[in-house]
Every structure is written in C-alpha cells, then in structure tokens.
Protein backbone atom coordinates (compact mmCIF):
# COMPACT_ATOMS: atom_id res chain seq x y z
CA UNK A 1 106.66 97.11 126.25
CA UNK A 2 103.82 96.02 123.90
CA UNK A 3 104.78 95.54 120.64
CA UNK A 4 105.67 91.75 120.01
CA UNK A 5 107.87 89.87 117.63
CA UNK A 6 106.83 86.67 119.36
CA UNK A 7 103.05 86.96 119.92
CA UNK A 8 102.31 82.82 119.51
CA UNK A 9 105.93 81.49 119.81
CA UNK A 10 105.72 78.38 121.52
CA UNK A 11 102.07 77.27 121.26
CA UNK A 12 100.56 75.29 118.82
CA UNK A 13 102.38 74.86 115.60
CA UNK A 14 105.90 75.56 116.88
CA UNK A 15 107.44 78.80 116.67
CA UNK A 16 105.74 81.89 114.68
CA UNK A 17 102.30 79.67 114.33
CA UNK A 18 100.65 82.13 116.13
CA UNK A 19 100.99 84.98 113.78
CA UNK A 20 100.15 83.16 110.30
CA UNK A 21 96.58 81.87 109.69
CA UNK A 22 98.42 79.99 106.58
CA UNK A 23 100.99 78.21 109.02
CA UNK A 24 98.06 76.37 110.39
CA UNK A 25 97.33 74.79 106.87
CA UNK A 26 94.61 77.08 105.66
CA UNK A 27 92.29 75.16 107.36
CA UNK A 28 90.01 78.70 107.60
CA UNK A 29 90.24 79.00 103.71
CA UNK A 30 87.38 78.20 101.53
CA UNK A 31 88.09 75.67 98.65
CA UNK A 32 89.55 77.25 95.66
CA UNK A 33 87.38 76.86 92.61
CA UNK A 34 87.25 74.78 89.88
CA UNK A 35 86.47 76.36 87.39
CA UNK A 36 89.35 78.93 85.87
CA UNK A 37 87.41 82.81 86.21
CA UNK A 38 86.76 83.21 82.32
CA UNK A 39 84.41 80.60 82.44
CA UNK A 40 82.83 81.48 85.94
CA UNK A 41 81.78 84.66 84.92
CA UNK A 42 79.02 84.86 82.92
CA UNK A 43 76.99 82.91 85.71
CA UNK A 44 78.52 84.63 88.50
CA UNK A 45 76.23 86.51 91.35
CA UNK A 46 78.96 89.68 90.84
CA UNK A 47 78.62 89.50 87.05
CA UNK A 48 74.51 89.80 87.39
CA UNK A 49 75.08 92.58 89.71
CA UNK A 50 76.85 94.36 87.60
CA UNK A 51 75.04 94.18 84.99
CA UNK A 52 71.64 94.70 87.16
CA UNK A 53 73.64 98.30 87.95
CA UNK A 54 73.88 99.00 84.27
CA UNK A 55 70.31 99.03 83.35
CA UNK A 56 69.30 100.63 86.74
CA UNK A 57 71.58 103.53 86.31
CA UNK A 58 70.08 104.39 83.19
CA UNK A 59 66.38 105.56 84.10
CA UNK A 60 68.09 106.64 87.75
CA UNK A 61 70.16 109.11 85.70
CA UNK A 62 67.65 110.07 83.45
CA UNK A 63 65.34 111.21 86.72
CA UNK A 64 68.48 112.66 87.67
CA UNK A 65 69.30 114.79 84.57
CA UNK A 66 66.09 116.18 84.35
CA UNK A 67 66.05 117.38 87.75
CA UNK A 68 68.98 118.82 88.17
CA UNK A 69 68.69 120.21 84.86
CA UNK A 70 65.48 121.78 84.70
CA UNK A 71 65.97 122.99 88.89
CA UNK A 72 69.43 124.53 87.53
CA UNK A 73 68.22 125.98 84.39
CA UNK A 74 65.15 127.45 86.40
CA UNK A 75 67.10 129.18 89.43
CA UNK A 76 69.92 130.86 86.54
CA UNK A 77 67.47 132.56 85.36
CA UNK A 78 65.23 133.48 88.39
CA UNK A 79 68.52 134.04 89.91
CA UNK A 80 67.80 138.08 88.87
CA UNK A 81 64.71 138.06 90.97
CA UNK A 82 64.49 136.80 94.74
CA UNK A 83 63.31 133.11 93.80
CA UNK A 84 66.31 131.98 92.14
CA UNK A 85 68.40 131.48 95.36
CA UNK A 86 65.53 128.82 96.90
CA UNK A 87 65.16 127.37 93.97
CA UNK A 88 68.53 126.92 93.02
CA UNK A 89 69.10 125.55 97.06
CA UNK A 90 65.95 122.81 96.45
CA UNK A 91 67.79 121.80 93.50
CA UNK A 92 70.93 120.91 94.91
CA UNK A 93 69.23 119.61 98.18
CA UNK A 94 66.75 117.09 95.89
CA UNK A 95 70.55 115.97 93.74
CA UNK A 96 72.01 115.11 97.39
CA UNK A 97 68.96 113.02 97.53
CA UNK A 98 69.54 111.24 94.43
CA UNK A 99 73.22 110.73 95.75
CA UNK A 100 72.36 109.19 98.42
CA UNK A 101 70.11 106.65 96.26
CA UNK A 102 73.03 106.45 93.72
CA UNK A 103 75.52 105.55 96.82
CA UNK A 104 73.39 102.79 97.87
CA UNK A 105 73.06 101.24 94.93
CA UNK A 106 76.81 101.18 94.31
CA UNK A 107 76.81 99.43 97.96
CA UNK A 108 74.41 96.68 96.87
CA UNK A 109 74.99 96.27 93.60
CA UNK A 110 79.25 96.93 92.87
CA UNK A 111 80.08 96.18 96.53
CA UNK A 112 81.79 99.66 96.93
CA UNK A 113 81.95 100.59 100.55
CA UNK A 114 82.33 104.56 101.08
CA UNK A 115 82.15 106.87 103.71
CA UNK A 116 78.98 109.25 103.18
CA UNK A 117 79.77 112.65 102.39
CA UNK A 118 79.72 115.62 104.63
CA UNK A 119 76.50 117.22 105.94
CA UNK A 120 75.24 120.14 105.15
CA UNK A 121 76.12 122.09 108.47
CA UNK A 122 73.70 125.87 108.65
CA UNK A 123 75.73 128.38 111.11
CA UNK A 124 72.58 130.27 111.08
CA UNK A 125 68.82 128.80 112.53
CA UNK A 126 66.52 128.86 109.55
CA UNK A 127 65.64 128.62 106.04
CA UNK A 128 68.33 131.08 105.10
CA UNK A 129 70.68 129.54 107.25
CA UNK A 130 69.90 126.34 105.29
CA UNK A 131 69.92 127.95 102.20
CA UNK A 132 73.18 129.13 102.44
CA UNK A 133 74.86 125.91 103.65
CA UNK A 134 73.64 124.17 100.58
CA UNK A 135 74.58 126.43 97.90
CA UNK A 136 78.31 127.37 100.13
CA UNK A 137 78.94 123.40 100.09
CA UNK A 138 81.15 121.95 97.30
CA UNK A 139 79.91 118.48 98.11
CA UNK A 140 76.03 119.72 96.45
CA UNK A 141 77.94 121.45 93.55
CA UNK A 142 79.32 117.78 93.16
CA UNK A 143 76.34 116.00 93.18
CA UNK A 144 75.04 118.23 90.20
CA UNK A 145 77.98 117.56 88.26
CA UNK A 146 77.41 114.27 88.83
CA UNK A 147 73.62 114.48 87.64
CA UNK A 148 74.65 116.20 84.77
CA UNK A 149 77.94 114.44 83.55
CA UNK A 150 76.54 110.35 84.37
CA UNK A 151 73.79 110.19 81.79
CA UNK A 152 75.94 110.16 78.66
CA UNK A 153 77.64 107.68 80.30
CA UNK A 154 74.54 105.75 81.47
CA UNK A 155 73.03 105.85 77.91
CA UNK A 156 76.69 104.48 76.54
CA UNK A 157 77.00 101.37 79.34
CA UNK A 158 73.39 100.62 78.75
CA UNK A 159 73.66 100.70 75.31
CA UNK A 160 76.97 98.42 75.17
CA UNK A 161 76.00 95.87 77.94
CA UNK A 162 72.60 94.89 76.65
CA UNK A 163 74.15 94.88 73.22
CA UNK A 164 76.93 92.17 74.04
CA UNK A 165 74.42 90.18 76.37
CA UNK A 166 71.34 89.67 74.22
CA UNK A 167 73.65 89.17 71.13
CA UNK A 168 76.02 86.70 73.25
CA UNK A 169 73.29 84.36 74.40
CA UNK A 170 70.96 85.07 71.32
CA UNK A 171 73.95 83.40 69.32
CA UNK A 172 75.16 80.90 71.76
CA UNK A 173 71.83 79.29 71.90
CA UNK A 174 71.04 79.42 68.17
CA UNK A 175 71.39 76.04 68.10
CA UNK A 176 68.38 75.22 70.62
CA UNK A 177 66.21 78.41 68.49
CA UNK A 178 67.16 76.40 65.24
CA UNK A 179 65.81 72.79 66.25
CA UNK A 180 62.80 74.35 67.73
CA UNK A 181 61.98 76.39 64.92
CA UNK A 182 63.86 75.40 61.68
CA UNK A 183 61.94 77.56 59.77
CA UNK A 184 61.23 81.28 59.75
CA UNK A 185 58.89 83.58 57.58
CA UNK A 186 59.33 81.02 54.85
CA UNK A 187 63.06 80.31 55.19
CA UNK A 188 65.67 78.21 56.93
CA UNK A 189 67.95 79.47 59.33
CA UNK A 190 68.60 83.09 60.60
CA UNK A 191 68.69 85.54 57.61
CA UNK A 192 72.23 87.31 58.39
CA UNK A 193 71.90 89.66 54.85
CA UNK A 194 69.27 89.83 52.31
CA UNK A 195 68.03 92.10 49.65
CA UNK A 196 66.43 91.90 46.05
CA UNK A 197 68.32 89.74 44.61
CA UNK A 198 70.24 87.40 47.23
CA UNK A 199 70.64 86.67 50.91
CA UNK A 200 72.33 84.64 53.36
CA UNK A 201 71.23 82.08 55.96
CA UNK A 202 72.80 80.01 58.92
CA UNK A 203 71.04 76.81 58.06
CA UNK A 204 73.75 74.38 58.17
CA UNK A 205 75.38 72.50 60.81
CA UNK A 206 79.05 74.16 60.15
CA UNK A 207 77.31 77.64 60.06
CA UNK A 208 75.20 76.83 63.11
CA UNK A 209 78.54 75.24 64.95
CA UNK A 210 80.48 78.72 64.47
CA UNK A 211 77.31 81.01 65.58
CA UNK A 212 77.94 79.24 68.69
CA UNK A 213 81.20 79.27 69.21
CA UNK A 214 80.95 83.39 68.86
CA UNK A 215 78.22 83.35 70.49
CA UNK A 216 80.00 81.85 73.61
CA UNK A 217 82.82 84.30 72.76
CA UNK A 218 80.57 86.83 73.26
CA UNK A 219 79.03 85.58 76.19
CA UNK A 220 82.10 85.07 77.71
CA UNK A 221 83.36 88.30 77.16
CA UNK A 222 80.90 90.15 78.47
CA UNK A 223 80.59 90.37 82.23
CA UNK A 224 84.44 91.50 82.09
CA UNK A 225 83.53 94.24 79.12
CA UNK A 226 80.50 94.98 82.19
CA UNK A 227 82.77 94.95 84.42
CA UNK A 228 85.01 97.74 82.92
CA UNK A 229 81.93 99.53 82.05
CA UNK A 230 81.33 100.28 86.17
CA UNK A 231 84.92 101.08 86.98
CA UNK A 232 84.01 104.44 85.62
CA UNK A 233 81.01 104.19 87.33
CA UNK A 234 82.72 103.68 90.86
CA UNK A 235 85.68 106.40 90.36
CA UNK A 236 82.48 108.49 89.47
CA UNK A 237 80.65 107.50 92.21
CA UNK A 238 83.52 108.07 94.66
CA UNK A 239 85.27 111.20 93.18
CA UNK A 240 81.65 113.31 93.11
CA UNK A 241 79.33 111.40 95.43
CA UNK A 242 82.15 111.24 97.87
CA UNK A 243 83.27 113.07 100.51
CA UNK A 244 85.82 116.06 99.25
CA UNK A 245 89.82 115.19 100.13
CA UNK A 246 89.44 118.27 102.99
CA UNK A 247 86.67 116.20 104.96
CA UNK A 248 88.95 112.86 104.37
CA UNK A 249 91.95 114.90 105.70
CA UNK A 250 90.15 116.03 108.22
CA UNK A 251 88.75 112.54 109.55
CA UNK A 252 92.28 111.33 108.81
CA UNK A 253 93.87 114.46 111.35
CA UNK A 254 91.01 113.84 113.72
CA UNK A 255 91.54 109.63 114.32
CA UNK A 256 95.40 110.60 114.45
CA UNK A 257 94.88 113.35 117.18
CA UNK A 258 93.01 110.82 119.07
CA UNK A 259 95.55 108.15 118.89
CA UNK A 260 98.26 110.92 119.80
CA UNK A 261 96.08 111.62 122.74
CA UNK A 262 95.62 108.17 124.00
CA UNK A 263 99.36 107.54 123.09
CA UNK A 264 100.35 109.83 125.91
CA UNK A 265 98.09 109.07 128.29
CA UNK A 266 99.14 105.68 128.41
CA UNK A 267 102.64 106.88 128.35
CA UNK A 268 101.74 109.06 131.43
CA UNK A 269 100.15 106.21 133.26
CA UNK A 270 102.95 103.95 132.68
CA UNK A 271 105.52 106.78 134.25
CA UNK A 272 102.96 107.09 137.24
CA UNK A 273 103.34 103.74 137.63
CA UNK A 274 107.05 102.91 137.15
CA UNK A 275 107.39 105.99 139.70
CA UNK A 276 104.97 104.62 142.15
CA UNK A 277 106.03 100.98 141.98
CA UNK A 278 109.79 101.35 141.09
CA UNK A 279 111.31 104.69 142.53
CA UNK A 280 109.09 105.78 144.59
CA UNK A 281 108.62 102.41 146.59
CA UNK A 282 112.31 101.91 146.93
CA UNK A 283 112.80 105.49 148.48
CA UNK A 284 109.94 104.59 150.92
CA UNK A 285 112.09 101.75 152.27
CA UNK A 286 115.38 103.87 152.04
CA UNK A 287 113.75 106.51 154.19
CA UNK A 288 112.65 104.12 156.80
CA UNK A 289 116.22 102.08 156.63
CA UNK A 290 118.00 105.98 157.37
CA UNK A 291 115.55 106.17 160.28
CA UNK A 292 115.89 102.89 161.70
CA UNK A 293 120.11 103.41 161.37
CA UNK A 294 119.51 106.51 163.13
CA UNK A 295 118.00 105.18 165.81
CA UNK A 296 120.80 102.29 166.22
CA UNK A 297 123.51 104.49 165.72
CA UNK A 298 123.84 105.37 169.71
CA UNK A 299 123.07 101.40 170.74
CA UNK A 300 124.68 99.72 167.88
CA UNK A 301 126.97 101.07 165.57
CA UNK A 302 128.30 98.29 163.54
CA UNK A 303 124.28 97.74 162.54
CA UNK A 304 123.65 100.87 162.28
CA UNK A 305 126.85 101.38 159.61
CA UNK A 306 125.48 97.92 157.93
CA UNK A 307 122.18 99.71 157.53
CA UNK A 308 123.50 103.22 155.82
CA UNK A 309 125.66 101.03 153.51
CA UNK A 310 122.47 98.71 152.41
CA UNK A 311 120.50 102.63 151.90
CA UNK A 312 123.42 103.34 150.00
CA UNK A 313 123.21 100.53 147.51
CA UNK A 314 119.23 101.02 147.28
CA UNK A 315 120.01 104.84 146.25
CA UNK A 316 121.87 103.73 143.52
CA UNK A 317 119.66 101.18 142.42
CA UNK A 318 116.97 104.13 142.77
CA UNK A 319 119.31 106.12 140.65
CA UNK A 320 119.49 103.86 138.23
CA UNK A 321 115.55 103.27 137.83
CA UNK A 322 114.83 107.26 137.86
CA UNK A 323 117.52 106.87 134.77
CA UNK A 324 116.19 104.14 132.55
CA UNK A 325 112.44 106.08 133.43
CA UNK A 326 114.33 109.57 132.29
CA UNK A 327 115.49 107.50 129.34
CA UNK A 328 112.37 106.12 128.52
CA UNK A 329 110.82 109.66 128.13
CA UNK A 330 113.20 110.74 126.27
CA UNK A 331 117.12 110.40 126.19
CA UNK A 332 119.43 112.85 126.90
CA UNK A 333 121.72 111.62 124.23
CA UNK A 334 118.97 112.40 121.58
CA UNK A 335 119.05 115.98 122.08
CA UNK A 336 122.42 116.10 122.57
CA UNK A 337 124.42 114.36 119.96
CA UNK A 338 121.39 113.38 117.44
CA UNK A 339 119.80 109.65 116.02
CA UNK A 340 123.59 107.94 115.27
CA UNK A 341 124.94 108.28 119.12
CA UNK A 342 121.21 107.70 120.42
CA UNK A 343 120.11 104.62 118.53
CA UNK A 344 123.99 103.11 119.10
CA UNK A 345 123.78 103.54 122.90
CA UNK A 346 119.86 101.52 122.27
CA UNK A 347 122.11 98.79 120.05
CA UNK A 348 124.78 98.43 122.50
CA UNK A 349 121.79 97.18 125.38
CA UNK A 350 120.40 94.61 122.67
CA UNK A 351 120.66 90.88 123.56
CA UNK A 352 122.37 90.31 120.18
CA UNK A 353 124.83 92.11 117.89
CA UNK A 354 123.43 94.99 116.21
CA UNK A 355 124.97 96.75 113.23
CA UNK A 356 123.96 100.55 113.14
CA UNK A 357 124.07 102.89 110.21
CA UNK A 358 122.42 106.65 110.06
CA UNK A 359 122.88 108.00 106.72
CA UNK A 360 121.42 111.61 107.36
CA UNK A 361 122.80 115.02 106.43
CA UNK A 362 120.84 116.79 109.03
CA UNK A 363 118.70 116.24 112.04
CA UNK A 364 114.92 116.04 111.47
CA UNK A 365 112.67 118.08 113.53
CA UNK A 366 112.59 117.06 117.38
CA UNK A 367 109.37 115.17 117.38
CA UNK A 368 109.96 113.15 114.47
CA UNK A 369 113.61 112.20 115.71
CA UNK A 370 111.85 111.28 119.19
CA UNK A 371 109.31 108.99 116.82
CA UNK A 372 112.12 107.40 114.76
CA UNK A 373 114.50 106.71 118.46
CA UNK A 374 111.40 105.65 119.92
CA UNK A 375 110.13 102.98 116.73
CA UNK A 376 113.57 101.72 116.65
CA UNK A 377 114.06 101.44 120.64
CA UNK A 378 110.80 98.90 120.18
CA UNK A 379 111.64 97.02 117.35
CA UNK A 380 115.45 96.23 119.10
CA UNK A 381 113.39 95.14 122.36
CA UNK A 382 111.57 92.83 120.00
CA UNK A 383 114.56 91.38 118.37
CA UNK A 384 116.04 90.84 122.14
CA UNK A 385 112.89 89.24 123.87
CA UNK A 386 111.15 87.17 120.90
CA UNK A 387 112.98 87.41 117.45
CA UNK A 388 115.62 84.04 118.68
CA UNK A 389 117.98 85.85 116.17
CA UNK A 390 121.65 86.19 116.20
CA UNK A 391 122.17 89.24 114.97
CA UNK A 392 120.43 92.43 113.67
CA UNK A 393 120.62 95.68 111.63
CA UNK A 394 119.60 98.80 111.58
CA UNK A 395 119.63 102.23 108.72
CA UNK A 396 118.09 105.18 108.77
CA UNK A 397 118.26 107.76 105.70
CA UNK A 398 115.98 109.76 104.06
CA UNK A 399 114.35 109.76 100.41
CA UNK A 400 113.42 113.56 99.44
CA UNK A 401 111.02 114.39 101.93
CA UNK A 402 110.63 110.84 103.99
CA UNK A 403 112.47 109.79 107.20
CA UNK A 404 113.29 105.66 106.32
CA UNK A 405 113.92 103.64 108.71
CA UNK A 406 114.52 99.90 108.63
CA UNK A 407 114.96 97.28 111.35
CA UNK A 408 116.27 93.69 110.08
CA UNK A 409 116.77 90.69 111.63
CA UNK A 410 117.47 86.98 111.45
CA UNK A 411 115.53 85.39 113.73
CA UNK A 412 112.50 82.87 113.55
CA UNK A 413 110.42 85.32 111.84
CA UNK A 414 106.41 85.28 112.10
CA UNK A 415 105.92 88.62 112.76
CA UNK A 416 102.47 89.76 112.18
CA UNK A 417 101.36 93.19 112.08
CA UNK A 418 97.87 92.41 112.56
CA UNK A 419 95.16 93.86 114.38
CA UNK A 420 95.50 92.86 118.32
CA UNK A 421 99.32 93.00 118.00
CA UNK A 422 101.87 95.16 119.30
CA UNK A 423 103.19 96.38 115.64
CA UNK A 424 99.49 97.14 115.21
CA UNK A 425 99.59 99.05 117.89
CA UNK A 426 103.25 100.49 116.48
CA UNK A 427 101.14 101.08 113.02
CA UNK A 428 99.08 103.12 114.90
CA UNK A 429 101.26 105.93 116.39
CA UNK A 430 103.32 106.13 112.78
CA UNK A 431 99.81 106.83 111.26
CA UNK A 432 99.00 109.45 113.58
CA UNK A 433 102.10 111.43 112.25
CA UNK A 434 101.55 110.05 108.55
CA UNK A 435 103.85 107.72 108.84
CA UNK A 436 104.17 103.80 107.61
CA UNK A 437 104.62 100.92 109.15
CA UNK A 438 105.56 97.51 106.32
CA UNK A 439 106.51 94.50 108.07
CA UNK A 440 108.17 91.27 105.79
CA UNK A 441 108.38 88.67 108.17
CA UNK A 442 107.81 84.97 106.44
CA UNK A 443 107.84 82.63 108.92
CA UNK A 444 111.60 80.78 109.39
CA UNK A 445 112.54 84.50 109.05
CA UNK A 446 114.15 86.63 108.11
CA UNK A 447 112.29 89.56 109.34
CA UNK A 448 112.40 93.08 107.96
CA UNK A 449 110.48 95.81 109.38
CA UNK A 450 110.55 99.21 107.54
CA UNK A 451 109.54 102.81 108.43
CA UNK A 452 108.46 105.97 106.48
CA UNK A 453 107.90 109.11 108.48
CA UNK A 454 107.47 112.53 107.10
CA UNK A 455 110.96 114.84 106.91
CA UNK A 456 110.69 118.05 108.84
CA UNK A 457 113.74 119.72 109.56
C-alpha cells in the first residue's frame, strides 16, 4: 500500500500539517503587494516585456514574410521544372528556423513554456531523403502559415502599442514639457487644433490638470491593452509553432505506456515478494513440521499428532495469504458478479462504516472495471489506516462516455495529492488510461476524492 491519506499526521502542526504548505502559516509565501495591479502595471518587468515583444515581432515578421514569401512564390512556379522541389524544401527548412527564433522569444519575453515541435525525421539517407521529410511534414507547412498570417498582425500590435504608450506618457507628463518649455513656435501650450482662422491650446492649469489625468488613463491602460495584444500572439505561437495534437498524443500515449509498464512491474515484484516472504516461507516450515511429525510418529505419537494439528493451522493461515494475494491481483468476485458485489465485499473489510452505491446500467470493459475496483480498494485502505473518520461513502455512475467514481469521507482531512505522495502516485496510473484524479480535502476534513475514467463497454 502506497497511497496515503495521512502522509504528515502527527508531526509538526498537528494532524494534516504535513500535506498543506498554508497550514504552516505561509511562512514560504512572498509578501503580497501593496500596490492594487492597475497601478503596478505600467512599471512592471512583465509589462516591459511585453511590450519589448511587440516591437521585436514586427521587423522579425517582416524578415519572415519576405522569406517565406518570396522562397514560396519562387518554388510554385519552378515547381514545373526540377528546381522547384529544393527550393520549395529550403524555404520551409529556413521558416523552421525562424520558428525556432520566434519560440524563443516567446520564452524570454511572454514567459510561454512549450515543448519544441517535432523533427524533421528522413526515412531515406540524403538530400532527397531530406527533401522529402520537409515538404511531407505538417509542422513546416505550419511554420509558413505562420510567416505568412503574423505580419498583419505584427504591423496592427505595433501600430496600437506604440500608439497608446507614447501618447499615454507624452500626456501624462505634459505638465513637466509645459514648465520646461511654456512656449512653442510662438505659442503657449500644446496646439490640439488649428487652422486659418482659430485654434486651440492647453495653456491653462485646468486644461493642463485634465491632459494628465488622461494621460495617466492612458498610461494605465496600456500594458493590459499590450497584454491582450500577445494573447493572440501566444495561441499563435502555440497552435502553428507548436507541436501538431498527433505528436502531443503521442508523447501523452508514450509517458502513459511507461507508467503502465512500471505499474506492473512493481505489481510483479510485490507478488514475488508476498509469495516469497508470506506463502512461500510458511510452506517451508509446514514441510519441515510434516517431516519432523513423521519422524515422531513411531517414538511419540501424542507429539507427533500435536505437530500435524499445528501444520494444519499453518495451511490455513497459508490458505488464507495465497487468498488475500489472489485477491489482490484481481478478485474473483469482480469477474463474477461485477463492481456492486466487488467494491461491497472491499467496504465490508473497512475499519469504518461504508455506504456503497453503483449506479451503472452495464459493466465497463474488464480493464477499466479492474482500474475503478482497484482506485477504490486504495482510497478505502486510506480511509481505514489514516483518514481518523467515522464513516465513509462511496458511488460510482457514469456521465455519457466517463466512468465516475467518488470516494468521501469524514475524517481529519489534509489530503494532498502532491508530487511525492501516494495519490500522486494514484494520479499517475488514472493518467496512463486518461483518466482523472481531483482530490478536495481542506484540512479538518471532509475529504472527497473523485474519479473520471474513460467508458468502454
């Protein structure tokens, strides 16, 4: 059993403190600023950032555009001789280059961490072999719509950032322009309007007062207008400079094979060594407890009778552990008689009261019925050796095409699903199967664990 409830209960802090950095106080918390985030802002490392990102993006996409542009226009129409194929491969190659500069500066300057995109992977040796990889790969095609499609978008955020910033601080330091130089070309103030006949000026101290105050509006405003500006830039960034949903199912199906595989070989090593330490031992001792009794039974019968009754008791204790092991791998009663019967005969061995209720229609497919028994055989073990509750629940039903199951209890709570923790650990093997693992456990309790596993019947 590894998955723990109770990981912390009784050191420092009293019960649960292990599991909640906040139950120590925050202590590990930085100090919560002052200043509300409107006015933090515009002086803000992030904001600067930002807007650094803004103006680089527009001469990066211009380079960009024109490459891709004039290496795609180029190859379409050599594309009828024998040059149009390398060309057209150069140009995809050189915007996979760019991508890779465009990625990096997303890193540094938007904080967006991403996994880089798939290589290019040539089944064939060669410049034909290359050749082919790079114009068969979707991830290239990508990063020329990406060349293509950003520098509208570029010229617009460049356009609208510098706009609002020079404006916002132009106005909000008129005051300090106006003192130092209260006249200009032969007038006072800023001319606003003028033409033949009239114009108007900010040269008073109510006029100056409200350039100002919109000025600081502006300023104000702007990192957050900025900052709205590169959302598109990072769902850009991330849907086309990305790696495709195939190579992020495919990681994802890879990391769950490998926690499948390490699943059951620590599942194998802990039957070796229930067998060898449990079973196995006490048949050892059984065998040489027969042989001793046979030897006595001519000399001494009485101790020889005293002997086959003590083997007799250790081959039902043997019994018994070759049972629970049997049970551990998986339960008869499962395949027999389904989740209700299985997960009842699990409640009934529970250190406290346990309501059960299966709300299913059908069975779900064999391995994800073993899952669900097996998720809800741990979280009951849980409840029993570290929860301190007096009573629990448990329902299973399913929502369209999810298995739900749900594990409450009213214990002391603190339950942390953490990294280093058994329902980490419990996280794991759900993921490997796309499953879920939410745990709600405040500490004082109560404690609700709940679990989504795909439906396949």
């Amino acid at each position: 059993m590894t998955m723990e409830y109770g990981q912390g209960y009784g050191q420092r802090g009293g019960p649960g403190a292990g599991f909640h950095g906040a139950a120590d106080g925050g202590a590990g918390q930085g100090r919560r600023p002052r200043l509300p985030a409107a006015l933090r802002a515009p002086v803000e490392a992030r904001s600067w950032r930002e807007l650094g990102y803004v103006l680089l993006s527009l001469p990066v996409s211009v380079l960009m555009f024109s490459y891709a542009f004039t290496f795609a226009l180029t190859g379409s129409i050599l594309l009828i001789t024998f040059l149009g194929i390398p060309v057209l491969a150069v140009g995809l190659a050189g915007c996979r280059g760019f991508g890779v500069l465009e990625r990096k500066m997303a890193r540094g300057l938007l904080g967006l961490e991403m996994p880089e995109p798939e290589p290019v992977r040539a089944r064939k040796a060669g410049a034909a072999g290359w050749m082919g990889a790079v114009l068969k790969s979707g991830t290239s095609w990508r990063h020329l719509l990406y060349s293509v499609l950003h520098l509208p978008w570029a010229m617009f955020s460049f356009v609208v950032a510098v706009m609002f910033w020079v404006y916002g601080w132009a106005l909000l330091t008129y005051p300090l322009w106006f003192w130092l130089f209260p006249m200009y070309g032969g007038q006072d103030g800023l001319q606003l309007y003028g033409d033949e006949t009239h114009s108007i000026h900010l040269d008073n101290p109510f006029e100056i007062t409200v350039t100002a105050l919109v000025g600081l509006l502006f300023t104000m405003a702007t990192p957050w207008i900025v900052r709205a500006l590169t959302v598109v830039d990072r769902l850009m960034v991330q849907g086309l400079l990305g790696p495709s949903r195939l190579a992020k199912r495919v990681v994802e199906l890879e990391s769950g094979r490998g926690v499948v595989v390490d699943t059951a070989a620590a599942d194998l090593r802990r039957i070796e060594r229930d067998l060898h330490d449990g079973a196995q031992a006490r048949l050892v001792a059984l065998a040489m407890d027969l042989g001793l009794a046979k030897e006595k039974l001519t000399e001494d019968p009485r101790a020889a009778a005293r002997m086959v009754d003590e083997a007799h008791g250790e081959v039902k204790t043997a019994l018994q552990e070759l049972r629970d092991l049997a049970r551990g791998i998986h339960p008869a009663v499962l395949t027999d008689r389904g989740l209700d019967a299985a997960l009842s005969a699990v409640a009934s061995r529970c250190a406290v009261p346990v309501r059960v209720e299966v709300d299913l229609a059908e069975r779900p497919a064999a391995a994800i019925e073993g899952i669900a028994y097996f998720t809800v055989s741990e979280l009951l073990q849980n409840v029993s050796k570290h929860a301190r509750a007096s009573g629990a629940s448990v329902d299973v039903w399913r929502v369209e095409n999810r298995l739900m199951l749900q594990v409450v209890d009213d214990g002391v709570g603190g339950a942390d699903a953490s990294g280093g923790s058994g329902l980490a650990g419990l996280a794991g093997r759900l993921d490997a199967v796309d499953g879920i693992l939410v745990v709600d456990s405040p500490v004082g309790g109560p404690t609700r664990v709940t679990a989504e596993l795909p439906w396949r019947g």
